[in-house]
Protein backbone atom coordinates (compact mmCIF):
# COMPACT_ATOMS: atom_id res chain seq x y z
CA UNK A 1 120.75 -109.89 216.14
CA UNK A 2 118.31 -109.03 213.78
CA UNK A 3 119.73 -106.99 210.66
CA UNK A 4 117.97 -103.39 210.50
CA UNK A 5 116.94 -102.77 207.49
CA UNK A 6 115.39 -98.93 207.05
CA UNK A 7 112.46 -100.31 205.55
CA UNK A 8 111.52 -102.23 208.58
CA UNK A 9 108.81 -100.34 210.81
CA UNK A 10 108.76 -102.82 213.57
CA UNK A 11 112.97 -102.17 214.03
CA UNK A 12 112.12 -98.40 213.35
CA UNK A 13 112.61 -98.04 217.08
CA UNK A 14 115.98 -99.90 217.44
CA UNK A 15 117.20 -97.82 214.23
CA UNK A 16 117.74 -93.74 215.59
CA UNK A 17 118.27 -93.40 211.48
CA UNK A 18 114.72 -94.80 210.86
CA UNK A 19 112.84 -91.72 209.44
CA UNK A 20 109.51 -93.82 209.10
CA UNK A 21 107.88 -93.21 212.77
């Protein structure tokens, strides 16, 4: 697995906590 970082954009959809959409 892949560590999702809140940064990432591409992850942004695996990461509910991403606010970057």
């Amino acid at each position: 697995m892949k560590r999702i970082h809140p940064r990432s954009k591409h992850i942004n959809i695996h990461t509910p906590n991403s606010q970057e959409l």
